[in-house]
Protein backbone atom coordinates (compact mmCIF):
# COMPACT_ATOMS: atom_id res chain seq x y z
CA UNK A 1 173.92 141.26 84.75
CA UNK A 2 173.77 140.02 80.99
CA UNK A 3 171.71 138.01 79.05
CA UNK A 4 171.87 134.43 78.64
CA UNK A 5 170.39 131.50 76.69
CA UNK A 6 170.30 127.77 76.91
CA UNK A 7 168.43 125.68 74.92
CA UNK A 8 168.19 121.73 74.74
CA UNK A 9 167.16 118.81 72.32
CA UNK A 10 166.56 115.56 75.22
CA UNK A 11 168.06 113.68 77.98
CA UNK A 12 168.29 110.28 78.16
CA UNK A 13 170.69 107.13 77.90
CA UNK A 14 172.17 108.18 74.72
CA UNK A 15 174.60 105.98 73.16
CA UNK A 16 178.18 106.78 73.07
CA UNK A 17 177.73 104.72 69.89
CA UNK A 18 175.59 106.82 68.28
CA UNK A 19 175.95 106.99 64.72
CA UNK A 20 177.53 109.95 63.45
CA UNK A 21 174.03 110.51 60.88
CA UNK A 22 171.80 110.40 63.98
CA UNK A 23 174.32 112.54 65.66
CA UNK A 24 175.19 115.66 63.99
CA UNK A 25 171.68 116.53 62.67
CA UNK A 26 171.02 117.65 65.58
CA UNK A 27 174.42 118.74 67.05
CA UNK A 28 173.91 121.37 63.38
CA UNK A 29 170.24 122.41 64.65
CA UNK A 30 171.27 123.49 68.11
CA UNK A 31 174.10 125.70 66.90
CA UNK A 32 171.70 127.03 64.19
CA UNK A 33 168.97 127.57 66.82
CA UNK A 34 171.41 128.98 69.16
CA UNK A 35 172.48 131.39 66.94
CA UNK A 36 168.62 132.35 65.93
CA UNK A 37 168.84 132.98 69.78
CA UNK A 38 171.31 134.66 70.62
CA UNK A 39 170.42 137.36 67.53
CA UNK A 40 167.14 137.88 68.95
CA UNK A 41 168.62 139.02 72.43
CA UNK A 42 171.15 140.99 70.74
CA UNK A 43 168.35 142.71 69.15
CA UNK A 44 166.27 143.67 72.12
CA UNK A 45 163.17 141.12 71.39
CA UNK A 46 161.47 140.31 74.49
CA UNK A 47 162.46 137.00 76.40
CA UNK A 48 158.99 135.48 75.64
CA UNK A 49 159.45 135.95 71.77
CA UNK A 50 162.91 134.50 71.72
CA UNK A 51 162.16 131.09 73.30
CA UNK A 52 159.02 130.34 71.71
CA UNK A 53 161.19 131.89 68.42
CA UNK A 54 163.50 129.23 69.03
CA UNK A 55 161.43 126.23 70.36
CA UNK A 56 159.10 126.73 67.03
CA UNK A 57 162.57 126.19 64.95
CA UNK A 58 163.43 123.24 67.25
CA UNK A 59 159.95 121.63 67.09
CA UNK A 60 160.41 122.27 63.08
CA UNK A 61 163.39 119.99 63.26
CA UNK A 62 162.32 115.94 62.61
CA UNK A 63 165.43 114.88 64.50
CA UNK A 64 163.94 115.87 67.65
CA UNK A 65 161.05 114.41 69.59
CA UNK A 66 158.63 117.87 69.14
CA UNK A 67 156.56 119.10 66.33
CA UNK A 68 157.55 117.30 63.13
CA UNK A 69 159.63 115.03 64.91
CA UNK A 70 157.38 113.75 67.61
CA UNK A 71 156.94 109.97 68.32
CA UNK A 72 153.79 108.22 68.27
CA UNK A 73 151.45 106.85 70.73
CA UNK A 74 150.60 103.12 71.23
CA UNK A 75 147.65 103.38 68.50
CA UNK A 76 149.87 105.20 65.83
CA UNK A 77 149.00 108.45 66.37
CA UNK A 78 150.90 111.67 68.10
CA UNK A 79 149.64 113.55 71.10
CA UNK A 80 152.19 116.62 71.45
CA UNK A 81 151.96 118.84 74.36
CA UNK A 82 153.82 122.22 75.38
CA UNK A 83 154.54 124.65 77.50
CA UNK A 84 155.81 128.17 77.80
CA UNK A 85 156.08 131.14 80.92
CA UNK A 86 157.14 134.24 81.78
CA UNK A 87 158.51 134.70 84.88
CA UNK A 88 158.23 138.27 85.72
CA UNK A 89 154.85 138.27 85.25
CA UNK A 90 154.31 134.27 85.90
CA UNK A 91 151.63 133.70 82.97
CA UNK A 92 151.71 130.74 81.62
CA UNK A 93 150.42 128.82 78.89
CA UNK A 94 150.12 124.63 78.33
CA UNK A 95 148.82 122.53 75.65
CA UNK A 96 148.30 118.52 75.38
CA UNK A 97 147.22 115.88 73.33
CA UNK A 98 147.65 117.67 69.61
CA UNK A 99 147.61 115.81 66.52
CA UNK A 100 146.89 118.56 64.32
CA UNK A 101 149.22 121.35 65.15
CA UNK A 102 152.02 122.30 63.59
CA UNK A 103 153.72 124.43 66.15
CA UNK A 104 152.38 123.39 69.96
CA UNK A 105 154.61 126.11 71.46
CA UNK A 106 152.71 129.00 69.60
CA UNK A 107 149.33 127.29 71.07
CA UNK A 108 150.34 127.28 74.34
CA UNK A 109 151.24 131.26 74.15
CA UNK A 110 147.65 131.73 72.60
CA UNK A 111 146.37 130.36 75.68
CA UNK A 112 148.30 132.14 78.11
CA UNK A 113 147.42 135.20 75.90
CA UNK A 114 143.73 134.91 74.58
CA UNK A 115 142.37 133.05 77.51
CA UNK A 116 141.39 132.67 80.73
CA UNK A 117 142.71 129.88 81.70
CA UNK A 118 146.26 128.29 81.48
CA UNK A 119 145.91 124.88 80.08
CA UNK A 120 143.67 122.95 77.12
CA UNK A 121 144.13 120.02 76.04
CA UNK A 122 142.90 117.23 73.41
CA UNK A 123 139.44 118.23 71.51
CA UNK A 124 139.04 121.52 73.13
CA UNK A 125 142.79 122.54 72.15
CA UNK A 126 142.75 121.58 68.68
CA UNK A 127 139.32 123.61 68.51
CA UNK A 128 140.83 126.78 70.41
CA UNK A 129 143.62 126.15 67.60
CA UNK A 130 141.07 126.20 64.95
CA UNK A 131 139.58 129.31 65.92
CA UNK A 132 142.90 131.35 66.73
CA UNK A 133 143.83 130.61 63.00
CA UNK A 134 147.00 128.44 63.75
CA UNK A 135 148.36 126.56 61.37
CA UNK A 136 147.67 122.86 61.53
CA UNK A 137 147.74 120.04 59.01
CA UNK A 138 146.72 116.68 58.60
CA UNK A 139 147.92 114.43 61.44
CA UNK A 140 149.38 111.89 59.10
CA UNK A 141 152.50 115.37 58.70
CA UNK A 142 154.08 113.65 62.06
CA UNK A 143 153.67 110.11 60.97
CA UNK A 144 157.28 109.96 59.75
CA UNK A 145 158.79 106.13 58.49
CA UNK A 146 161.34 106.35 60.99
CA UNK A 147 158.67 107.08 64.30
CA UNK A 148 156.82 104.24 63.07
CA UNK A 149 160.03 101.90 62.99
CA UNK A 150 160.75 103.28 66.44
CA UNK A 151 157.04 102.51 67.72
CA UNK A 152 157.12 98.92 66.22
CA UNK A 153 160.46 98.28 68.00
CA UNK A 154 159.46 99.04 71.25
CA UNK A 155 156.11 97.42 70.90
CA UNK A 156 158.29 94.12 69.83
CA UNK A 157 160.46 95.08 73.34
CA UNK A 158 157.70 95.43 75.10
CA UNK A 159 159.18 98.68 76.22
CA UNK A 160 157.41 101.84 77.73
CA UNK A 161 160.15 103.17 79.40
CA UNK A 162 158.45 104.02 82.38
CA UNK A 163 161.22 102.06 84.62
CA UNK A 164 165.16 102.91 84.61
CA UNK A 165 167.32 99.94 83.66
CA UNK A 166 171.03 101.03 83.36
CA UNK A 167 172.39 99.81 80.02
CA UNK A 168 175.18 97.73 79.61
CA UNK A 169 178.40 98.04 77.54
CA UNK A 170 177.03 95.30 75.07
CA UNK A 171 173.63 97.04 75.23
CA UNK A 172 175.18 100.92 74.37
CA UNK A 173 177.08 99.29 71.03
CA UNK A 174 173.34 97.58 70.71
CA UNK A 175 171.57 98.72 66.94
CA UNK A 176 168.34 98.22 68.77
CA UNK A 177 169.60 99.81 71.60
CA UNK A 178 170.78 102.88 69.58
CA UNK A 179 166.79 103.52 67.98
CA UNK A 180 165.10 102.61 71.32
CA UNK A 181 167.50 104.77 73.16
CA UNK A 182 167.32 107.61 70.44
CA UNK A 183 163.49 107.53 70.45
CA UNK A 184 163.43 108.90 74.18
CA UNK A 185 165.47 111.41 73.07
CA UNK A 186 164.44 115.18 71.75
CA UNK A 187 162.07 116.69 73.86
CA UNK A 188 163.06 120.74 73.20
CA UNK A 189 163.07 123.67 75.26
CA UNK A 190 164.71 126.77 75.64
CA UNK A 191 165.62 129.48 78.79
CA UNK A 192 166.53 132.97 78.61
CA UNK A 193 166.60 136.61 80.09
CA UNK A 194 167.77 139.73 79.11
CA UNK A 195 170.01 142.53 79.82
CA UNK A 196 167.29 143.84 82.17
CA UNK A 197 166.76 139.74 84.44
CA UNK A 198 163.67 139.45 82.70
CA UNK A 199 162.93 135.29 81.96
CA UNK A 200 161.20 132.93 80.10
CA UNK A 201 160.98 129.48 79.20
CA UNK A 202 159.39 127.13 77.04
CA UNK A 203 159.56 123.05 76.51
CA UNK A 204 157.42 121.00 73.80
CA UNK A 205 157.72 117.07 73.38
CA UNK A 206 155.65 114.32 71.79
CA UNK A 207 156.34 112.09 74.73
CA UNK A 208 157.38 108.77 74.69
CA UNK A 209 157.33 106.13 72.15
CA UNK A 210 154.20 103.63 73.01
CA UNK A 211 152.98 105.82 75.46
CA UNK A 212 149.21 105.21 76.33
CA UNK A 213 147.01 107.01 74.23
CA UNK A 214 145.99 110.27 76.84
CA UNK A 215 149.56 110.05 78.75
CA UNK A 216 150.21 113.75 79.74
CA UNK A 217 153.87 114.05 81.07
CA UNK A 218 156.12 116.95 82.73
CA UNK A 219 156.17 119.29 79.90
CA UNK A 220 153.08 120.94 80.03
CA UNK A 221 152.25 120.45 83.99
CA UNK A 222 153.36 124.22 85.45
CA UNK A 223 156.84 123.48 88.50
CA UNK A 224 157.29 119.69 87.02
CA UNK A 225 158.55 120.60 83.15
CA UNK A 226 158.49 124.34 82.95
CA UNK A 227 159.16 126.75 85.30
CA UNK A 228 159.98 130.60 85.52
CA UNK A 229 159.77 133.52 88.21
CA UNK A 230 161.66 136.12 88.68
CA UNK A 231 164.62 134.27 90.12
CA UNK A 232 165.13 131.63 87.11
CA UNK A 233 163.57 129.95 84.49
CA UNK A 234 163.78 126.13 84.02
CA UNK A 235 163.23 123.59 81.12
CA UNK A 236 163.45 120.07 82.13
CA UNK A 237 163.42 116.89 79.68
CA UNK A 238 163.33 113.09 80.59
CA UNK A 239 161.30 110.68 81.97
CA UNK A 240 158.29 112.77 82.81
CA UNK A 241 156.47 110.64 85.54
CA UNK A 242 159.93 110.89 87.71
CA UNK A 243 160.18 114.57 86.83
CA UNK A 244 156.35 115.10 87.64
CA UNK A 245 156.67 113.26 91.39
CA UNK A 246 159.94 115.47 91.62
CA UNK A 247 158.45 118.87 91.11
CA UNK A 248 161.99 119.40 89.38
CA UNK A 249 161.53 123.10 87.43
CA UNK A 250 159.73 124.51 90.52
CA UNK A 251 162.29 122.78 93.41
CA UNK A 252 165.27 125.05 91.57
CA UNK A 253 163.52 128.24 92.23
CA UNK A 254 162.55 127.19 95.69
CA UNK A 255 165.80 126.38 96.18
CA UNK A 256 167.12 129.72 95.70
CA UNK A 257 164.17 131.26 97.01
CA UNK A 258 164.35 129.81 100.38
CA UNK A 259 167.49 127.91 100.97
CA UNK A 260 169.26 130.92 99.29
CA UNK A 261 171.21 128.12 96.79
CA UNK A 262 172.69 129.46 93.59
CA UNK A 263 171.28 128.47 90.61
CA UNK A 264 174.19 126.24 89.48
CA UNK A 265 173.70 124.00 92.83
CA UNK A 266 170.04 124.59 93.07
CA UNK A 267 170.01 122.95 89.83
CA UNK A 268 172.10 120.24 90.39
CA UNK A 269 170.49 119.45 93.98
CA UNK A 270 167.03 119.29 91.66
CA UNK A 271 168.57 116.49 89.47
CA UNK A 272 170.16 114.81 91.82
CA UNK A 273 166.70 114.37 93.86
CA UNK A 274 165.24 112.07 91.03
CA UNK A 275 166.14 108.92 90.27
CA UNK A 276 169.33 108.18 88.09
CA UNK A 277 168.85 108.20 84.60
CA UNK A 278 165.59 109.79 84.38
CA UNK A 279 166.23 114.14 84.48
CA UNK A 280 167.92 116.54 82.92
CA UNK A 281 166.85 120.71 82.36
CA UNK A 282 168.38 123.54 81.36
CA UNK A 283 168.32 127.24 83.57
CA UNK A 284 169.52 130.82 83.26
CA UNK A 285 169.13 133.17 86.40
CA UNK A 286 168.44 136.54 86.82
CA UNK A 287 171.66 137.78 86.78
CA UNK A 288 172.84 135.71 83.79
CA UNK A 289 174.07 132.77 85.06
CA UNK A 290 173.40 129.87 83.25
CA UNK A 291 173.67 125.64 84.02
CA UNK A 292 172.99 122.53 82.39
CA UNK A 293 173.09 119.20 84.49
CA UNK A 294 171.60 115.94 83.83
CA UNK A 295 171.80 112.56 85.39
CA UNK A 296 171.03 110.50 82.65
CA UNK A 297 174.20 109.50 79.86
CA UNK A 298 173.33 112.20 77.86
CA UNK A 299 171.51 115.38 77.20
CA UNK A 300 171.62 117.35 73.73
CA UNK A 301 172.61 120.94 75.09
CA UNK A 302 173.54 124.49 74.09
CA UNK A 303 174.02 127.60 75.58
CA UNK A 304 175.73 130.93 75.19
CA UNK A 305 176.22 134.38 77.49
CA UNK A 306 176.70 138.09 76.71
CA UNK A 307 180.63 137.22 77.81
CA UNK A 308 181.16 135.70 74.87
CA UNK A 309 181.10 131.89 75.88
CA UNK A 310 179.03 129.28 73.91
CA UNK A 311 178.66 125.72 74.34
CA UNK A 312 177.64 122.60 72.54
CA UNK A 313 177.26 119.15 74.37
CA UNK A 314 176.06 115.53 74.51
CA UNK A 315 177.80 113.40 76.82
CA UNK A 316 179.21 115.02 80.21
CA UNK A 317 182.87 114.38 78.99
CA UNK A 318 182.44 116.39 75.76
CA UNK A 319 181.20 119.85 75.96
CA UNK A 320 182.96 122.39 73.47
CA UNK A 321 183.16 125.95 72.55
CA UNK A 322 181.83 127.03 69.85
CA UNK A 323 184.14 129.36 68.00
C-alpha cells in the first residue's frame, strides 16, 4: 500500500492538431498541480485537503473549463457546479449553478461540512456562499474574450454537443474544429489516498458551451461524476448526460465491490459501457493502484505513485514520464 494521485483537465475529441499555445498551458498546469499534489501527500495532509488543494489550483487555471476558465451558458452567463467526497466516511458535498464564486470546489466542502444536506444549488448556493464568507466576485471575472468567441461559434454551429459525431481527418486539422473541440474540454478533478487507503475525490466544470441556462450535468450528481468509498475514488469528465444515464463513478466501485474486478478493468469496463466518445475519469484504489482510461480522442491526464512513477498525457499514443 502507497499513496497515489491522479488528477485530470477534460476528455473529449481533442485535436491531434492542437496548437502548441492551446496545448502546453495546460500540459505546464498539470505537472505544476501534480507536483502541489504529490507534496501534500508527502507531507501527511489528509486526502480531502489535497484534492480540493489541487482542484482550487486547477479551477484557478483559465485554460481549463472550471473556475476562471469556465464556458458560458446560452444567455452569456456561467453556471459552475462541483463536487467533492470522502470515501471512508462517504460525505459528500455538491454545488450548481454559480456565477459568483470563485472557487466551487471549496463550496461544495462547506456543504458537506456546515450542513445538513449534500447539495445546493443556484440562489440558495450563492447565498450559503455569502454567509460562509467565501470569496466571490462579480460574475463578469469568468466572462473571458476567448469563452465568448467559443459561445458565439457554437451558437453559429448550432452545436450543443449533446450527440457524438466522430470527426473526420479534414474536420481534426479544422480551425473551427480546434475551438469547438477545445471548448468541451477542461472539466478538472483530482483522486487520491494515502499511505493509510484513505480516498477522496473531487471534480468542478462549467459545463458545456451553449448549454441551457439550468443544465446540471455529471459533476455534481453523487455515482455519475464523483464517486469515493472505501474501495476507490473516481473523477469522471465528458459528456455528462451519457455519464449521468451510465452511473460511471459509482459502476467502478460496484464493480470491484461485487464482481470482485480490479480497479484497472473495473475502470475500463465503466468506460467502455458508454457510448464512444463521450467518458473519460480518473481512479486510485485503496491499495494505490491508480488508472486513467477514456474513450474519447483525448483526455488531459496526470498521475504519480509513492514508487516513483509519474505521468503526463493527452492522446492514448503519448503518455510520458515525467523525470
Amino acid at each position: 500500500m502507497g499513496w497515489a494521485i491522479a488528477l485530470h483537465g477534460g476528455a473529449g475529441e481533442i485535436p491531434l492538431s492542437l496548437p502548441v499555445e492551446r496545448r502546453k498551458p495546460r500540459e505546464d498546469a498539470l505537472r505544476h498541480c501534480l507536483q502541489i499534489g504529490v507534496e501534500a501527500l508527502k507531507a501527511g495532509n489528509p486526502v480531502l485537503d489535497v484534492v480540493e488543494l489541487v482542484v482550487r489550483e486547477l479551477e484557478n487555471n483559465p485554460h481549463f473549463n472550471a473556475g476562471k476558465g469556465s464556458v458560458l451558458c446560452c444567455n452569456g452567463d456561467v453556471e459552475m457546479e462541483a463536487c467533492i467526497m470522502d470515501g471512508k466516511t462517504k460525505k459528500c458535498g455538491a454545488v450548481s449553478g454559480l456565477k459568483t464564486v470563485v472557487n466551487a470546489i471549496s463550496l461544495a466542502r462547506l456543504v458537506m461540512e456546515k450542513t445538513p444536506h449534500i447539495y445546493l444549488a443556484f440562489d440558495g448556493a450563492e447565498a450559503f456562499a455569502r454567509e460562509q464568507g467565501v470569496e466571490t466576485v462579480d460574475s463578469s471575472y469568468f466572462v473571458t474574450p476567448e469563452n465568448i468567441e467559443r459561445l458565439n461559434q457554437a451558437k453559429e454551429a448550432n452545436r450543443t454537443q449533446l450527440d457524438y459525431t466522430p470527426p473526420t481527418p479534414k474536420d481534426l486539422n479544422n480551425e473551427k474544429t480546434i475551438l469547438n473541440g477545445d471548448s468541451q474540454l477542461g472539466t478538472v478533478g483530482c483522486v487520491a489516498v494515502d499511505n493509510e487507503g484513505n480516498l477522496a475525490t473531487a471534480t468542478s466544470t462549467g459545463g458545456f458551451v451553449n448549454k441551457m441556462v439550468g443544465r446540471i450535468g455529471d459533476t455534481p450528481i453523487i455515482g455519475a461524476g464523483t464517486y469515493a468509498n472505501n474501495l476507490c475514488a473516481v473523477s469522471a469528465t465528458g459528456k455528462g448526460e451519457a455519464i449521468i444515464r451510465g452511473t460511471v463513478a459509482r459502476d467502478v466501485a460496484a464493480l470491484m465491490e461485487f464482481k470482485g474486478l480490479s480497479l484497472k478493468d473495473a475502470a475500463a469496463y465503466a468506460v467502455d459501457s458508454v457510448p464512444k466518445g463521450t467518458a473519460g475519469l480518473i481512479a486510485v484504489s485503496a491499495t494505490g493502484e491508480v488508472t486513467m482510461p477514456f474513450n474519447t480522442l483525448g483526455m488531459f491526464r496526470a498521475c504519480a505513485t509513492e514508487d516513483g512513477y509519474s505521468e503526463i498525457g493527452i492522446w492514448p499514443s503519448n503518455p510520458s514520464r515525467i523525470e
